[in-house]
C-alpha atoms as a PDB file:
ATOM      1  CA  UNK A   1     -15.650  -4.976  27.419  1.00  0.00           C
ATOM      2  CA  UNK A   2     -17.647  -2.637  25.165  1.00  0.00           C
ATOM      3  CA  UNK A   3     -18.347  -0.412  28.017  1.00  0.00           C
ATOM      4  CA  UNK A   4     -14.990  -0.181  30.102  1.00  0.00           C
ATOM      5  CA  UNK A   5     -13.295   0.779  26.259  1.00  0.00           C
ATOM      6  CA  UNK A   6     -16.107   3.476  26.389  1.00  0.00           C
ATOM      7  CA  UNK A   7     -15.500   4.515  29.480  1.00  0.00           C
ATOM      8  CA  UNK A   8     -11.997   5.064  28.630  1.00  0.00           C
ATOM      9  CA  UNK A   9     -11.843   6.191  25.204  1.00  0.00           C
ATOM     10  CA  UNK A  10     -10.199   9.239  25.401  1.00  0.00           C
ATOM     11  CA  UNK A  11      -6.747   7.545  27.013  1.00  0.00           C
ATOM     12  CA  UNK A  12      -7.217   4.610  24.879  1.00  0.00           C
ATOM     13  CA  UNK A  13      -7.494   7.116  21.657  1.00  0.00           C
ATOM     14  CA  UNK A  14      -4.347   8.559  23.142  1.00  0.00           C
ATOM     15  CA  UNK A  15      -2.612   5.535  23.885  1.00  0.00           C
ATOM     16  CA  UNK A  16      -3.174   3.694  20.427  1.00  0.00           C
ATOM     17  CA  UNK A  17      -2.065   7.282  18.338  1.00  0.00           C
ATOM     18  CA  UNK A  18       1.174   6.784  20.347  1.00  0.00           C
ATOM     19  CA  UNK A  19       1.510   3.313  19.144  1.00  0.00           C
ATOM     20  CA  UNK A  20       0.986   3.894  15.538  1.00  0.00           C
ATOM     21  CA  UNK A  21       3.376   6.808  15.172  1.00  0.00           C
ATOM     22  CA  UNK A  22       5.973   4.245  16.136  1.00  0.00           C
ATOM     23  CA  UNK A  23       5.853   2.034  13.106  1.00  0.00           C
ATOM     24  CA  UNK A  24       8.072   3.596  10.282  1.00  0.00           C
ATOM     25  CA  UNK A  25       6.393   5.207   7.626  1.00  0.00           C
ATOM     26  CA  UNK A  26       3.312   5.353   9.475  1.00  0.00           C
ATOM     27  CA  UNK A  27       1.369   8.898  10.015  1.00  0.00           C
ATOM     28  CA  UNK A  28      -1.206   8.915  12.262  1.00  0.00           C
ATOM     29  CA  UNK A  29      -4.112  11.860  11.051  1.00  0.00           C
ATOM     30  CA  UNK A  30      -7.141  12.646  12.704  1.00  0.00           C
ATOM     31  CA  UNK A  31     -10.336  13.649  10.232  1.00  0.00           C
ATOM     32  CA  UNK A  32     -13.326  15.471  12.183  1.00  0.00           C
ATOM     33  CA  UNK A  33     -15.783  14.303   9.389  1.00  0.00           C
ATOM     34  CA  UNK A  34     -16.073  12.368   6.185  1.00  0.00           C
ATOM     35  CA  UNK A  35     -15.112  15.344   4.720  1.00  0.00           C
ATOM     36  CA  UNK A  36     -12.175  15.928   5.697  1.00  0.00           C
ATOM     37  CA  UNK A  37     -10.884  12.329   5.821  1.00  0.00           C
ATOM     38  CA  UNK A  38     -11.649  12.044   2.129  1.00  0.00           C
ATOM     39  CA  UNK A  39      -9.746  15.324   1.511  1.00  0.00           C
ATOM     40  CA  UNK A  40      -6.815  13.176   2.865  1.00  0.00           C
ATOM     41  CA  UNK A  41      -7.203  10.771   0.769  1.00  0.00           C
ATOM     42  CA  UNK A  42      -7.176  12.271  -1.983  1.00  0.00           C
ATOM     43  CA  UNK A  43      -4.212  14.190  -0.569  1.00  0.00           C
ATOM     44  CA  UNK A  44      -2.262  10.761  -0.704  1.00  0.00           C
ATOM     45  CA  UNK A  45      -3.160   9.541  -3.848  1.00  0.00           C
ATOM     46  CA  UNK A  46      -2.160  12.686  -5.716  1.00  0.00           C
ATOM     47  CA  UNK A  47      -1.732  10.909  -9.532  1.00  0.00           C
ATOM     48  CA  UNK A  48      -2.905   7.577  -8.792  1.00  0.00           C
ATOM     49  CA  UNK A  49      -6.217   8.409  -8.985  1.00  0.00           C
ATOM     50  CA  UNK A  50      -7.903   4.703  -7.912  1.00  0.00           C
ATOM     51  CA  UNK A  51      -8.762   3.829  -4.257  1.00  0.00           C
ATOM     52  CA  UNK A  52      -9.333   0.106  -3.703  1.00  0.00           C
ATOM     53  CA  UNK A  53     -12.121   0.125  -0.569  1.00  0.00           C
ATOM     54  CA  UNK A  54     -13.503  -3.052   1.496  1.00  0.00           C
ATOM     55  CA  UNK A  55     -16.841  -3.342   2.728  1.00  0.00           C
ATOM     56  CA  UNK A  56     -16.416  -0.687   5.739  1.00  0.00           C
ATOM     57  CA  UNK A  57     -18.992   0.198   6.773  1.00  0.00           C
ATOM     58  CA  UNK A  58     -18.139   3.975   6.960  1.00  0.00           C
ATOM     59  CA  UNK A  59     -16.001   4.056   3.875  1.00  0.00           C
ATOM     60  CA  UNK A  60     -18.791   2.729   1.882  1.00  0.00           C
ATOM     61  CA  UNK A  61     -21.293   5.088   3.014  1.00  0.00           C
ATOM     62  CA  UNK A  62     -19.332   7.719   4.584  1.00  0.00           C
ATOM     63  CA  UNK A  63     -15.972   8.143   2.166  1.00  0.00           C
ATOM     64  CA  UNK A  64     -16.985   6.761  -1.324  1.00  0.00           C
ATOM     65  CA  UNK A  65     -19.676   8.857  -2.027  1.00  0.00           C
ATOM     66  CA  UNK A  66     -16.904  11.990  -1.543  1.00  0.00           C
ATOM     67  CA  UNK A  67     -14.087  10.070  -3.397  1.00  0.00           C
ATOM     68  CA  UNK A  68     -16.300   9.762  -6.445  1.00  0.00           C
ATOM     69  CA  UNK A  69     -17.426  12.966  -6.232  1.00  0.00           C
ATOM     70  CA  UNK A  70     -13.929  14.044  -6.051  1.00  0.00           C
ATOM     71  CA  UNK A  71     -12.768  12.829  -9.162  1.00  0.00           C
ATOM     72  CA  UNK A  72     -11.234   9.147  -7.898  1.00  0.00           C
ATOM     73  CA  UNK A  73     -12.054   5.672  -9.149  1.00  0.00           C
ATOM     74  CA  UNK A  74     -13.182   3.887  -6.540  1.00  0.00           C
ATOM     75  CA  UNK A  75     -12.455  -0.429  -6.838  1.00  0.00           C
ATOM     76  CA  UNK A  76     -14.126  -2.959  -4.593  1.00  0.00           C
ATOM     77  CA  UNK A  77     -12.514  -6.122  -4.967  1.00  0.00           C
ATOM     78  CA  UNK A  78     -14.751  -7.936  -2.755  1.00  0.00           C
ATOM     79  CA  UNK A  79     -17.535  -7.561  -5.232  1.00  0.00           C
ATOM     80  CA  UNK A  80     -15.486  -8.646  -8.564  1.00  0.00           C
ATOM     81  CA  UNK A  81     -13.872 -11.727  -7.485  1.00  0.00           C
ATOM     82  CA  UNK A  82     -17.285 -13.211  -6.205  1.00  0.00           C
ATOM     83  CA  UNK A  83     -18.948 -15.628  -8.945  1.00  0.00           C
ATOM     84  CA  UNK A  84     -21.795 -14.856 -11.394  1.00  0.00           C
ATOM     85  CA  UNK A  85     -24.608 -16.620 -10.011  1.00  0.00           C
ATOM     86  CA  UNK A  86     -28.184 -15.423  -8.539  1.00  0.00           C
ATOM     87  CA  UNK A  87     -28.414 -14.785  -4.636  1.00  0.00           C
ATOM     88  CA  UNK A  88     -32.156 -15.590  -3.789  1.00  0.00           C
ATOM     89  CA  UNK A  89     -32.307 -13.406  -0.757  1.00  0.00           C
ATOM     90  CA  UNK A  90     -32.970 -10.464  -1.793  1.00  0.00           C
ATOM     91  CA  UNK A  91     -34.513  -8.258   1.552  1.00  0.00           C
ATOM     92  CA  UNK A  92     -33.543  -8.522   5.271  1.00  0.00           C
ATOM     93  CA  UNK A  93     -36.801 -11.014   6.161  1.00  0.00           C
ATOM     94  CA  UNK A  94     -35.266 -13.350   3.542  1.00  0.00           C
ATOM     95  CA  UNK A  95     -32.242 -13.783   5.727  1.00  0.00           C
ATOM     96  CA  UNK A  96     -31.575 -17.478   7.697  1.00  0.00           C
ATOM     97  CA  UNK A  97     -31.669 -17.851  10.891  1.00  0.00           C
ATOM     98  CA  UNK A  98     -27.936 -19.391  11.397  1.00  0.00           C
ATOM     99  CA  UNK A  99     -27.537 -18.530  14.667  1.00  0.00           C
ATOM    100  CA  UNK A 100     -30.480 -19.146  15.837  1.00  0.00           C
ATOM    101  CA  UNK A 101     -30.231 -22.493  14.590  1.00  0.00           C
ATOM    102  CA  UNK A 102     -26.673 -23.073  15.972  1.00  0.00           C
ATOM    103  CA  UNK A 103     -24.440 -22.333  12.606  1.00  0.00           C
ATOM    104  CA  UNK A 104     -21.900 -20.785  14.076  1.00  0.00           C
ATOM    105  CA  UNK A 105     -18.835 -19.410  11.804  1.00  0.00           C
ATOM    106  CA  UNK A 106     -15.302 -20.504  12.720  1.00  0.00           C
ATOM    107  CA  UNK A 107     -12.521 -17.818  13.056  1.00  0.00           C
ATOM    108  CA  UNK A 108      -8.614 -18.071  12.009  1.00  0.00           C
ATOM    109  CA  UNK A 109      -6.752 -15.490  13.771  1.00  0.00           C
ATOM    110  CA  UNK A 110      -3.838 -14.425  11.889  1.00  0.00           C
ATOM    111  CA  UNK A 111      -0.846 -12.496  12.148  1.00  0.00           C
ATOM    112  CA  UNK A 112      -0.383 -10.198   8.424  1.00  0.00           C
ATOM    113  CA  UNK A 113       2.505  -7.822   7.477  1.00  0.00           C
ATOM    114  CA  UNK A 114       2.206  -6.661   4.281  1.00  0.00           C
ATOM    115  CA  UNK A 115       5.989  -5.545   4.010  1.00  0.00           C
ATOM    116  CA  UNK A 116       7.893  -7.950   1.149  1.00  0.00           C
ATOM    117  CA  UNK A 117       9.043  -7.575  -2.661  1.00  0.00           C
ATOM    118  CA  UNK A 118       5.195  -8.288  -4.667  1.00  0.00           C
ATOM    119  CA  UNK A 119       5.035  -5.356  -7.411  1.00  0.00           C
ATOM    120  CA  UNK A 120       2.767  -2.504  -5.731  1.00  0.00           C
ATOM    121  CA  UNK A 121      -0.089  -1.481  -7.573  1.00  0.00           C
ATOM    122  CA  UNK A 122      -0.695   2.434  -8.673  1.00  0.00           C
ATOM    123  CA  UNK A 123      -3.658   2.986  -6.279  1.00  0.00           C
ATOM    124  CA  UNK A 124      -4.305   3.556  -2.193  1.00  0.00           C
ATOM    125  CA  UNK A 125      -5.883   1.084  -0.299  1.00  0.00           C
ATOM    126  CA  UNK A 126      -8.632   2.459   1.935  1.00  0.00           C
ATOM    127  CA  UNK A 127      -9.685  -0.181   4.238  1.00  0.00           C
ATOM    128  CA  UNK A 128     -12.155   0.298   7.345  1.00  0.00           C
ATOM    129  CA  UNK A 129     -10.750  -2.077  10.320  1.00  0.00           C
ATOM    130  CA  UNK A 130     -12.997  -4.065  13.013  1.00  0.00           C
ATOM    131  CA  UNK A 131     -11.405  -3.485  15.931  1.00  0.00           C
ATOM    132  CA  UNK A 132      -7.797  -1.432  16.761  1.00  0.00           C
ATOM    133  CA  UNK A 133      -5.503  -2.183  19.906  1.00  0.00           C
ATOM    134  CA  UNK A 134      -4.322   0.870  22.081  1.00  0.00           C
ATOM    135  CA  UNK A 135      -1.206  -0.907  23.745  1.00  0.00           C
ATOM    136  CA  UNK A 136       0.329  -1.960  20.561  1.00  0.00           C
ATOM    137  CA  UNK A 137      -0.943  -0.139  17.383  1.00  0.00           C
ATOM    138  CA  UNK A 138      -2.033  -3.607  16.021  1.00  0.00           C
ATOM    139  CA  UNK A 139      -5.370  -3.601  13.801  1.00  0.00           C
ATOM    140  CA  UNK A 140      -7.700  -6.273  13.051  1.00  0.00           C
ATOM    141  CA  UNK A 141      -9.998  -7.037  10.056  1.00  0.00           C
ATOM    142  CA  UNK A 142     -12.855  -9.581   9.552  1.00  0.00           C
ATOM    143  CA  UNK A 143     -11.989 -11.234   6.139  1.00  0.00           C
ATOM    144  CA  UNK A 144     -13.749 -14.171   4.653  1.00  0.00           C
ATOM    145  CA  UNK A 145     -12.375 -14.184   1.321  1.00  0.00           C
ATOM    146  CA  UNK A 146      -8.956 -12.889  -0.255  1.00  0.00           C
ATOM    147  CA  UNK A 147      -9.655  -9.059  -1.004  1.00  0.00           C
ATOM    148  CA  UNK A 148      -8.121  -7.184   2.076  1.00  0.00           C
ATOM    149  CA  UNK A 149      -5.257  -9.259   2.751  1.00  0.00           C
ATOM    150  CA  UNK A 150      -4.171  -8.770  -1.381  1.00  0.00           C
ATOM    151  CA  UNK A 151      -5.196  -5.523  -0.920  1.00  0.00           C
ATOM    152  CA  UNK A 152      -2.909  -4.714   1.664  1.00  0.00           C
ATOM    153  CA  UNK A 153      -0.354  -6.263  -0.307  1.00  0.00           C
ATOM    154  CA  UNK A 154      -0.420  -4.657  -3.558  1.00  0.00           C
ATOM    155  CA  UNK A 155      -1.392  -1.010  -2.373  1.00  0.00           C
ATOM    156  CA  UNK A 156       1.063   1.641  -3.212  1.00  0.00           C
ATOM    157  CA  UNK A 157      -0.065   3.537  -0.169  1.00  0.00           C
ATOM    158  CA  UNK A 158      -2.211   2.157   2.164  1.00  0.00           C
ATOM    159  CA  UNK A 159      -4.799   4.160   4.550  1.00  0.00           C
ATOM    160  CA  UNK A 160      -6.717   2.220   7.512  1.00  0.00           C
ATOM    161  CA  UNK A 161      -9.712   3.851   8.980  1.00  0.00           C
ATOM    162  CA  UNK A 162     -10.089   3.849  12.633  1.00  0.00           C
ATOM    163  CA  UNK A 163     -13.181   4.805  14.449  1.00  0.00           C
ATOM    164  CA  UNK A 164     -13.465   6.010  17.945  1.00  0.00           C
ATOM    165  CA  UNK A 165     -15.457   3.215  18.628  1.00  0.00           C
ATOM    166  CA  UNK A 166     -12.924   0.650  17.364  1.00  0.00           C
ATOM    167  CA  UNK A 167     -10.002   1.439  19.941  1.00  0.00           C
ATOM    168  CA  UNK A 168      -9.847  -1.264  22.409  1.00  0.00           C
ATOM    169  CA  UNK A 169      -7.334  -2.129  25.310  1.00  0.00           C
ATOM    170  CA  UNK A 170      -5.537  -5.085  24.564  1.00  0.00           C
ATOM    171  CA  UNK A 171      -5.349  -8.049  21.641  1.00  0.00           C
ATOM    172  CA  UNK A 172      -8.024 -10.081  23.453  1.00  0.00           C
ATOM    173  CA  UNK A 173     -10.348  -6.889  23.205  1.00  0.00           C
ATOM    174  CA  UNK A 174      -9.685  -6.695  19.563  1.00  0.00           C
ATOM    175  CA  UNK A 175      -9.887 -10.298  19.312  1.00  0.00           C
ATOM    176  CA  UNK A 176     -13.454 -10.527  20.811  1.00  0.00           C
ATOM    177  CA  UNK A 177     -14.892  -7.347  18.867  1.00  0.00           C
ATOM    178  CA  UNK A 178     -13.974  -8.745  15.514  1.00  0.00           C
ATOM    179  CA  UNK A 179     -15.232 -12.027  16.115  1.00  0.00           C
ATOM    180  CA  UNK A 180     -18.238 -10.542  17.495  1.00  0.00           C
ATOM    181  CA  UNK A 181     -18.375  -8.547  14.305  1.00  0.00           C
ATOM    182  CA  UNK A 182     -18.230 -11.573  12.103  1.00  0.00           C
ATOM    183  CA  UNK A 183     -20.423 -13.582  14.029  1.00  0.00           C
ATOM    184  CA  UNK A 184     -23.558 -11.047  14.243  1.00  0.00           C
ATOM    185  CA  UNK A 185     -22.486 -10.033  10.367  1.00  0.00           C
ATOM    186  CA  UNK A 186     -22.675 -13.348   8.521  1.00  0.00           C
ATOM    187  CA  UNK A 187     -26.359 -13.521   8.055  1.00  0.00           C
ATOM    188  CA  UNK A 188     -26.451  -9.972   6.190  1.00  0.00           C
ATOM    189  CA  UNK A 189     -23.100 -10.362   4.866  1.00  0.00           C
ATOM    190  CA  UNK A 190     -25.771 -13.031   2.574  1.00  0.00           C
ATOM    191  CA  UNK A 191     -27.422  -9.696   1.023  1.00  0.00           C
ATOM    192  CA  UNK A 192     -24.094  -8.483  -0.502  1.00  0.00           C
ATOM    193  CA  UNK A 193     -23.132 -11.567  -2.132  1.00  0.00           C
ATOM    194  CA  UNK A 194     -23.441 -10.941  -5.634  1.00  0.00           C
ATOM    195  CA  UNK A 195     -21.485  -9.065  -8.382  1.00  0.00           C
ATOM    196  CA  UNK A 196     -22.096  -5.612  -9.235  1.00  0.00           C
ATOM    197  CA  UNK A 197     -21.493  -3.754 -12.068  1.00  0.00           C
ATOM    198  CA  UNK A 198     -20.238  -0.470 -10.284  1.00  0.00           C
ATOM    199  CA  UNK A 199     -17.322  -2.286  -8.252  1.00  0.00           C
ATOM    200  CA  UNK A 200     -14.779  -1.109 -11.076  1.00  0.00           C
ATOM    201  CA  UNK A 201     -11.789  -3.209 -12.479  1.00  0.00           C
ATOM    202  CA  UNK A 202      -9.788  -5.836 -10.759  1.00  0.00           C
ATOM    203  CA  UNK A 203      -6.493  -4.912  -9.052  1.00  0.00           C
ATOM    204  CA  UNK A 204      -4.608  -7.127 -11.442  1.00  0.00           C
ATOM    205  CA  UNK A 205      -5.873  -4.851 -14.304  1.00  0.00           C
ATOM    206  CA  UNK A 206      -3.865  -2.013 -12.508  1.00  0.00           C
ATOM    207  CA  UNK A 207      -0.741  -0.516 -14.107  1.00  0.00           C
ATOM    208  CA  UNK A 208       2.106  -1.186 -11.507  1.00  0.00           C
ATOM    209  CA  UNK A 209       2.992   1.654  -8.898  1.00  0.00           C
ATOM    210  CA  UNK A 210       5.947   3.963 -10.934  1.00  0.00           C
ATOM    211  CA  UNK A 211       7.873   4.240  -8.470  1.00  0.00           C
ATOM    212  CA  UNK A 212       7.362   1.958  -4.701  1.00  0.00           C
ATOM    213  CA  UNK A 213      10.853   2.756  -2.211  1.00  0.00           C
ATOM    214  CA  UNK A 214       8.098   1.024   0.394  1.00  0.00           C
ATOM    215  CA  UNK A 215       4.896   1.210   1.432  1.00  0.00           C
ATOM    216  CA  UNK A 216       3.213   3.550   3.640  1.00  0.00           C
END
């Protein structure tokens, strides 16, 4: 699958732009670098000032570093809402050998539209997806707690990162990538399970969006 999406990028690229700009109130943009996506972002905040990020693994190590330096408060949710307790494994040869040993995670697919009346928060999501479906727009996350799907819900403006390498054909591409994504991730998904100081403030401690006509 990986290779035939390859092999076809360029249409598929194509194809799923032409989806998105369907959807009312979506914009599809194209960024050349870190650089210049983070310029958009900071484009669409304009006053809000705080981006809410998940655990991307280009926004986290391509986008934050810009945002900060920027001037924006950057908020990771999936780091405050986790417990205060001491995660023994500490380095990558500390990690278990789940699959190895036949743990296998289970996976809920699940349809999410974050349209409805909740009170939007004064901040931009920026969320990184798994996978991203050329014949319908559709996007696809691994979660395994609460902090993209309230994300998505509570984000004045909302911006999804899409990289090349996540455009697929159809659903059951997408499908398969992210479960492959959260089936080779859940033993060093173990390393990042801990609090950390620098996530910044919950999204409940956000003043409410002034003004929200709908979500983008």
């Amino acid at each position: 699958m990986r290779e035939r999406c390859l092999g076809d990028q360029e249409s598929l690229v194509t194809a799923f732009k032409d989806q998105v700009s369907r959807y009312p109130g979506m914009e599809c943009l194209s960024a050349r670098d870190g650089v210049e996506a983070a310029e958009f972002v900071l484009k669409i905040a304009q006053d809000a000032r705080a981006v809410v990020l998940n655990r991307s693994s280009s926004v986290a190590n391509e986008l934050k570093p810009r945002l900060q330096r920027l001037g924006l408060r950057v908020i990771e949710p999936y780091y405050t809402e986790l417990g205060n307790f001491e995660n023994k494994i500490g380095d990558y040869w500390d990690l278990p050998s789940l699959l190895t040993n036949g743990l296998v995670p289970n996976f809920e697919l699940r349809d999410f539209n974050a349209g409805g009346s909740v009170v939007r928060k004064d901040c931009v999501a920026l969320l990184g997806v798994s996978a991203a479906c050329a014949q319908d727009g559709s996007m696809y996350f691994v979660q395994h707690s609460s902090n993209i799907s309230q994300t998505l819900e509570q984000a004045a403006e909302v911006v999804l990162v899409v990289g090349l390498d996540k455009v697929v054909n159809t659903g059951e591409d997408a499908a398969l990538q992210t479960r492959g994504m959260g089936m080779f991730g859940l033993e060093a998904m173990l390393l990042n399970l801990r609090q950390r100081r620098d996530a910044g403030p919950s999204m409940a401690s956000l003043p409410a969006a002034a003004e929200a006509p709908g979500q983008r």
